[in-house]
Protein backbone atom coordinates (compact mmCIF):
# COMPACT_ATOMS: atom_id res chain seq x y z
CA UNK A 1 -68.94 -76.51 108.83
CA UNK A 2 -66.76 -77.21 105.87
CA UNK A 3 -68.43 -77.84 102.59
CA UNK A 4 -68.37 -81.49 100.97
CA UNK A 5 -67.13 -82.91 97.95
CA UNK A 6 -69.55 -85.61 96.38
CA UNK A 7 -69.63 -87.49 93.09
CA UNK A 8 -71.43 -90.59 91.71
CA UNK A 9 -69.04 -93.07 89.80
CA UNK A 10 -70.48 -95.32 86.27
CA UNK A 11 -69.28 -97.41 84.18
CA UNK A 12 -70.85 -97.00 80.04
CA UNK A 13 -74.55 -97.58 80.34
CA UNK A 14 -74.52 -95.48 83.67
CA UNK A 15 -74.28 -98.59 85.83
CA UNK A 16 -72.63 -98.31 89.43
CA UNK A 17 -69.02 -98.84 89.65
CA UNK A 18 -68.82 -101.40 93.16
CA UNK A 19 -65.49 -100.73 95.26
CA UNK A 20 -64.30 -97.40 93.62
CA UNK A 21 -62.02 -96.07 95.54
CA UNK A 22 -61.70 -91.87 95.97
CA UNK A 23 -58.71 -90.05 97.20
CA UNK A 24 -59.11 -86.36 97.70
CA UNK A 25 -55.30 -84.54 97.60
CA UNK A 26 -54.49 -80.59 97.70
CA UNK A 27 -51.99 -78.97 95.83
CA UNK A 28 -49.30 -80.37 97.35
CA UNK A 29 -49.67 -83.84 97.38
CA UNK A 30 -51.19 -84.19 100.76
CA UNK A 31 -54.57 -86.42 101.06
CA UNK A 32 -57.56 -84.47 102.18
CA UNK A 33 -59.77 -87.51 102.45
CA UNK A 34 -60.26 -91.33 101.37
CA UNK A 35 -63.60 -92.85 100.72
CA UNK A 36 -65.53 -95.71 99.00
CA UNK A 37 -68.30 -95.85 97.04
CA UNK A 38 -71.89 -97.10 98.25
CA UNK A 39 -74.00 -99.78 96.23
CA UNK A 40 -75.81 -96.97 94.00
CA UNK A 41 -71.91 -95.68 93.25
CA UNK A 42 -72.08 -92.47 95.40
CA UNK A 43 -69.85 -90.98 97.56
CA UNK A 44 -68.93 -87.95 99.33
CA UNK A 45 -65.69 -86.33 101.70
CA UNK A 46 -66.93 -84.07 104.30
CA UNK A 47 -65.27 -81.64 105.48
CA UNK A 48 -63.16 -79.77 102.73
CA UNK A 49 -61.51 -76.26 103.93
CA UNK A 50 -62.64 -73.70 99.94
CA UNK A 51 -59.53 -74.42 97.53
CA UNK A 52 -58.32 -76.51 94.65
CA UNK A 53 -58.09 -80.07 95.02
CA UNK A 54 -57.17 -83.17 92.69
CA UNK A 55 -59.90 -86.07 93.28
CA UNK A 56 -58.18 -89.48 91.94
CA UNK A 57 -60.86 -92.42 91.38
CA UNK A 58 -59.69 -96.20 91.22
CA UNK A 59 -61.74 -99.05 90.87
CA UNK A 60 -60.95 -103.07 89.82
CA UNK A 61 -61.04 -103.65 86.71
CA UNK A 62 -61.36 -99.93 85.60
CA UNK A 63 -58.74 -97.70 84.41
CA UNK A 64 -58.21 -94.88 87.18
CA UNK A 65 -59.75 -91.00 86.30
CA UNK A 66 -58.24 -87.64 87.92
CA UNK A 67 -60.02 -85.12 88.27
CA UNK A 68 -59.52 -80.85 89.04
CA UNK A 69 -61.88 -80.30 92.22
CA UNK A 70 -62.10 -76.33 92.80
CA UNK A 71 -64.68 -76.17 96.26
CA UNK A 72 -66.21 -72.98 97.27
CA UNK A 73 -68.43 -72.51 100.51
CA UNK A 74 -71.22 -74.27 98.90
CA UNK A 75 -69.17 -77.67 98.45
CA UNK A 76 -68.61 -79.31 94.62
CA UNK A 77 -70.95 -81.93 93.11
CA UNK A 78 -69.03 -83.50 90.44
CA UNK A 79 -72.09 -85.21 89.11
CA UNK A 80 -71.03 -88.60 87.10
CA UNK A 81 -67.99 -89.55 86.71
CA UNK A 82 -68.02 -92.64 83.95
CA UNK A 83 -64.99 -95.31 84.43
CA UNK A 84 -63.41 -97.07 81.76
CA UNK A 85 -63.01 -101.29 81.82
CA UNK A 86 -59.25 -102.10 81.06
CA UNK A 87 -60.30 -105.10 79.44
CA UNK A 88 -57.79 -107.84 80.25
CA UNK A 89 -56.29 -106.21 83.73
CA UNK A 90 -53.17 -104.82 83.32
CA UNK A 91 -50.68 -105.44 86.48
CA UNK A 92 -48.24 -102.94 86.96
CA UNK A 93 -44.86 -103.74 85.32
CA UNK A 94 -41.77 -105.60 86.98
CA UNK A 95 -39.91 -103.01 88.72
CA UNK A 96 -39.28 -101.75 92.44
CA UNK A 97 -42.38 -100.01 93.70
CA UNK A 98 -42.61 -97.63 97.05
CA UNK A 99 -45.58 -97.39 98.96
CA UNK A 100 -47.25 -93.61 99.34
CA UNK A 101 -48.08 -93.13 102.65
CA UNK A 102 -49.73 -89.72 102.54
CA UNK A 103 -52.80 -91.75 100.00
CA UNK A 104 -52.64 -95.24 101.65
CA UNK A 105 -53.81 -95.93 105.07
CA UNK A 106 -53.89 -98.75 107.81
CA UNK A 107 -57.23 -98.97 109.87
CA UNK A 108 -58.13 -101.25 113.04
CA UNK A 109 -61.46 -102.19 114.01
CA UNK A 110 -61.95 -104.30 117.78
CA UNK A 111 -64.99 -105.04 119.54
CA UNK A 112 -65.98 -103.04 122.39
CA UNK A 113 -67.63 -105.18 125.50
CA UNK A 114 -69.22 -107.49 122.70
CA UNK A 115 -71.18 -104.33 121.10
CA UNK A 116 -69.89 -101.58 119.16
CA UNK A 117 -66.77 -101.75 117.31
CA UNK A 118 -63.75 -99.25 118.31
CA UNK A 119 -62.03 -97.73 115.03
CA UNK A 120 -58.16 -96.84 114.92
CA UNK A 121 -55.02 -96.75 112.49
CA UNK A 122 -51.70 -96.69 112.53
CA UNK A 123 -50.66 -93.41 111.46
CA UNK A 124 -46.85 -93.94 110.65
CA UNK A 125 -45.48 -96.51 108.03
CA UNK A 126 -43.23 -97.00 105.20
CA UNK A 127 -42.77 -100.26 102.74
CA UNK A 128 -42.14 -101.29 98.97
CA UNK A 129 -43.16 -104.08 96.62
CA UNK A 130 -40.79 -105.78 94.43
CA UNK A 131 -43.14 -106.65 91.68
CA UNK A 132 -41.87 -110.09 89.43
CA UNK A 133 -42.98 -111.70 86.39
CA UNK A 134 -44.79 -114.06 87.25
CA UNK A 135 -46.51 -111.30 89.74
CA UNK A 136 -47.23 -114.15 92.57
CA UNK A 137 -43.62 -113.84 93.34
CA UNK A 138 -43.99 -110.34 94.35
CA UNK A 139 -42.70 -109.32 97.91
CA UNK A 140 -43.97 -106.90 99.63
CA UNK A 141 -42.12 -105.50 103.05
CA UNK A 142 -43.99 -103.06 105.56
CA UNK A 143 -42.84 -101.71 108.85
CA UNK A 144 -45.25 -100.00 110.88
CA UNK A 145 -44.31 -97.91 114.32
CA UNK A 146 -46.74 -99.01 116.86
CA UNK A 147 -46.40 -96.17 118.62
CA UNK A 148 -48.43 -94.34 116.10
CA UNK A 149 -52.05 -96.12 117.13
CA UNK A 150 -54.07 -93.78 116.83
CA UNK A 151 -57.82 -94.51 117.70
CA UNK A 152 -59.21 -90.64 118.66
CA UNK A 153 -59.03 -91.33 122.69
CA UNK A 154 -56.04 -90.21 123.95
CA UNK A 155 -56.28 -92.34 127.02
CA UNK A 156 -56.84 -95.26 125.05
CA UNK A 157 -53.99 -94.89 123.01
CA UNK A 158 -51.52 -94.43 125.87
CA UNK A 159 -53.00 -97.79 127.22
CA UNK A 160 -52.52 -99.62 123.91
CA UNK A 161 -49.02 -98.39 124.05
CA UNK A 162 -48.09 -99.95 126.99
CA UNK A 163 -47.31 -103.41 128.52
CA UNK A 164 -50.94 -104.37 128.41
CA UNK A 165 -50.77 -104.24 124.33
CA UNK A 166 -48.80 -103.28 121.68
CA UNK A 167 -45.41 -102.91 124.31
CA UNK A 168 -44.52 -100.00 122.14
CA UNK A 169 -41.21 -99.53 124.33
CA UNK A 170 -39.66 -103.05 123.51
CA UNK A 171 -41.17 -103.29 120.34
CA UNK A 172 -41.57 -100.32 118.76
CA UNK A 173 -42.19 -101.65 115.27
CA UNK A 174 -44.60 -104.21 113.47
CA UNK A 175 -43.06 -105.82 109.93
CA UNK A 176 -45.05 -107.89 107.76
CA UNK A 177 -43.37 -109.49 104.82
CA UNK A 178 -45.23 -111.30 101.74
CA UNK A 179 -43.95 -114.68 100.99
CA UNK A 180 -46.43 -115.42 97.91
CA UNK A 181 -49.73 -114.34 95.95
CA UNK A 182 -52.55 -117.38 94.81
CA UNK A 183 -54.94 -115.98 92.66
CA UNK A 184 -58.33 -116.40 93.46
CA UNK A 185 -60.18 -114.59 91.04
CA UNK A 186 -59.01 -112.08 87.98
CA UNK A 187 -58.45 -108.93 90.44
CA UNK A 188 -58.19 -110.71 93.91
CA UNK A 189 -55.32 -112.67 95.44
CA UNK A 190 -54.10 -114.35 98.34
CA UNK A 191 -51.21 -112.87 100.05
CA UNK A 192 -49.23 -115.22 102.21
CA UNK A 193 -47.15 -113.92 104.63
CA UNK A 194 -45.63 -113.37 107.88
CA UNK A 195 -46.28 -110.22 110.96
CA UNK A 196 -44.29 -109.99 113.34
CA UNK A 197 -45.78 -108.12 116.45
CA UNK A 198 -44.34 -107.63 120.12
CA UNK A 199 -41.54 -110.00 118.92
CA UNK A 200 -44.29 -112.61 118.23
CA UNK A 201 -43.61 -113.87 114.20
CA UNK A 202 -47.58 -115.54 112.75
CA UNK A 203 -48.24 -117.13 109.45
CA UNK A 204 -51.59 -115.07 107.89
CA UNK A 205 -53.32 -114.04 104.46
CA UNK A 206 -54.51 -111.11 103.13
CA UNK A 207 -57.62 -111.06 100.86
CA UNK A 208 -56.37 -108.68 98.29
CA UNK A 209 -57.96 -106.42 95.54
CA UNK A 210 -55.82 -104.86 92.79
CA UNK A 211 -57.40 -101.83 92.03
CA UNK A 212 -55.48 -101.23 89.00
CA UNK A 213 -52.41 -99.23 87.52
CA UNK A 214 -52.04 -96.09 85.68
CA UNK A 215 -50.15 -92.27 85.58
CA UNK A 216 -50.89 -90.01 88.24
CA UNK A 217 -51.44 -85.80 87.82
CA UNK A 218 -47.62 -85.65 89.09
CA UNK A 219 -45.65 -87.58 85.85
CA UNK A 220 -45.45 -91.10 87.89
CA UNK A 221 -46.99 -94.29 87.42
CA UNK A 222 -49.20 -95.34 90.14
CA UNK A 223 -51.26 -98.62 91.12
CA UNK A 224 -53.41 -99.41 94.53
CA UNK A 225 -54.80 -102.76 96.29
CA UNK A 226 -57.08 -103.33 99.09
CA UNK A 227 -56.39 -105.78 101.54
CA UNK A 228 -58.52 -107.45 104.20
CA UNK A 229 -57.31 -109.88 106.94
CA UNK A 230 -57.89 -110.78 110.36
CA UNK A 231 -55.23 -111.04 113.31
CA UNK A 232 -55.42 -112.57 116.63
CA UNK A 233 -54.63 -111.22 120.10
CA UNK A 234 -53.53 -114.13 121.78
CA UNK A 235 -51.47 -115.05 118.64
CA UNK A 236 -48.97 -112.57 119.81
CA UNK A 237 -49.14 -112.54 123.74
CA UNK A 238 -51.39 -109.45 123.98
CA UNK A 239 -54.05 -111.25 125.83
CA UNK A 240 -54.98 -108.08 128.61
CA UNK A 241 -58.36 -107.60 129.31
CA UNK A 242 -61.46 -107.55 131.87
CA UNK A 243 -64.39 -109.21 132.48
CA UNK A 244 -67.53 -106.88 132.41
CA UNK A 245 -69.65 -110.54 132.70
CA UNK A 246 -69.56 -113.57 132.09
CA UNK A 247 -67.39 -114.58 129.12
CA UNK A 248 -67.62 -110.97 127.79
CA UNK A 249 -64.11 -108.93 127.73
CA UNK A 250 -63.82 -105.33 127.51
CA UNK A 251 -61.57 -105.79 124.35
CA UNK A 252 -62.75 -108.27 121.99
CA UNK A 253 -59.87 -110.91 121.09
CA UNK A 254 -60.22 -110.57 117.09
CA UNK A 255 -58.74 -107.21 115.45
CA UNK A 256 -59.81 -106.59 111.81
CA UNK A 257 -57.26 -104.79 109.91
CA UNK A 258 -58.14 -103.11 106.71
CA UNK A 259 -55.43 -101.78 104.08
CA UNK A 260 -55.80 -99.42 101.08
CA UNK A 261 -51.95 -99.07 99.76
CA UNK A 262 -51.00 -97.05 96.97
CA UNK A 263 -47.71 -97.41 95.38
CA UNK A 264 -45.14 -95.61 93.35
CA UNK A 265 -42.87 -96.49 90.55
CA UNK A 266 -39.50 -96.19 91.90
């Protein structure tokens, strides 16, 4: 078993820092693991091959920390790492901005006959953000390839794939492009915009976290959101499925789709 990598995140006075973010990467850039912080401000990646690591902490509000992870056998215990506020937030500055794919990811979550939840991503994507003054007329522009669902079954994945779902032959890509931000609190926003899945084109929002903005171990500027929305299956024709009683489907008909994006000053 590989050794873990844990670390308990504060603000000054030692209080819990809520919805830190952690991103583990290796020497080269690639991400080792991704994690969030429980209510006490712990957290921990499993699961980390002995070597040197950068661990990169973001969290609302908070200006971002790096710091040199070297794990042995044993695993590393940071102990407490202490956040600073930013004060006033500080949005990152006008500018074209490219999404990092290797430290952002795109997870699924459906309900399995009405009980547990089935997890997945998709693994392949690219996208930038124009970033304006005023920031709500920001556009951001994804493309995902559907073909990369990726939920740990195999099986599953070829089925998603086909006709039944995602169509990945005909339609091999999903877009979504922002067509506004409303601010709803000093770090969250509404994102308006439009996916476009299976041909299929739907209004929806995001409920989106800026996580803040500042330089990364590399010489580059960095900044990160969170985003939580909700998507439909019968909103875009995908509407397979099988009865295993009454009014219960194998595949439940809401998908919850959770983004953490990191992005790059072009």
């Amino acid at each position: 078993m590989n050794p873990t990598v844990s670390v308990r995140v504060i603000a000054p006075g030692g209080w819990p820092v809520e919805h830190a973010v952690l991103t583990l990467t290796d020497t080269t850039g690639q991400q080792i693991g991704r994690t969030t912080v429980d209510s006490a401000g712990r957290a921990a990646i499993p699961q980390v091959p002995p070597g040197a690591y950068t661990l990169i902490i973001a969290a609302p509000g908070h200006q971002p920390v790096a710091r040199s992870a070297v794990v042995g056998a044993g695993g590393l215990d940071l102990g407490e790492v202490e956040l600073t506020a930013t004060g006033e937030l500080r949005l990152p500055d006008p500018g074209v901005w490219d999404i990092d794919p290797v430290h952002s990811s795109v997870r699924i979550r459906a309900r399995h006959i009405g009980l547990a939840s089935v997890h997945g991503r998709i693994a392949d994507f690219t996208g930038s953000i124009v970033v304006t003054h005023p920031v709500e007329n920001s556009v951001v522009e994804v493309t995902l390839q559907a073909g990369s669902v990726d939920t740990g079954n195999s099986d599953r994945d070829t089925h998603l794939r086909s006709k039944d779902f995602l169509h990945t032959e005909a339609f091999p890509e999903i877009t979504f492009r922002s067509k506004g931000l409303r601010p709803l609190a000093e770090d969250r926003w509404a994102m308006d915009g439009e996916i476009t899945i299976r041909g299929v084109t739907r209004q929806i929002v995001l409920d989106t976290t800026y996580l803040g903005v500042g330089p990364d171990p590399w010489g580059g500027v960095r900044a990160a959101f969170h985003s939580v929305t909700e998507l439909r299956r019968e909103d875009f024709a995908i509407d397979w499925n099988q009865a295993v009683r009454v009014g219960i489907g194998v595949v439940g008909g809401i998908l919850q789709v959770e983004l953490d994006i990191e992005m790059v000053r072009r």
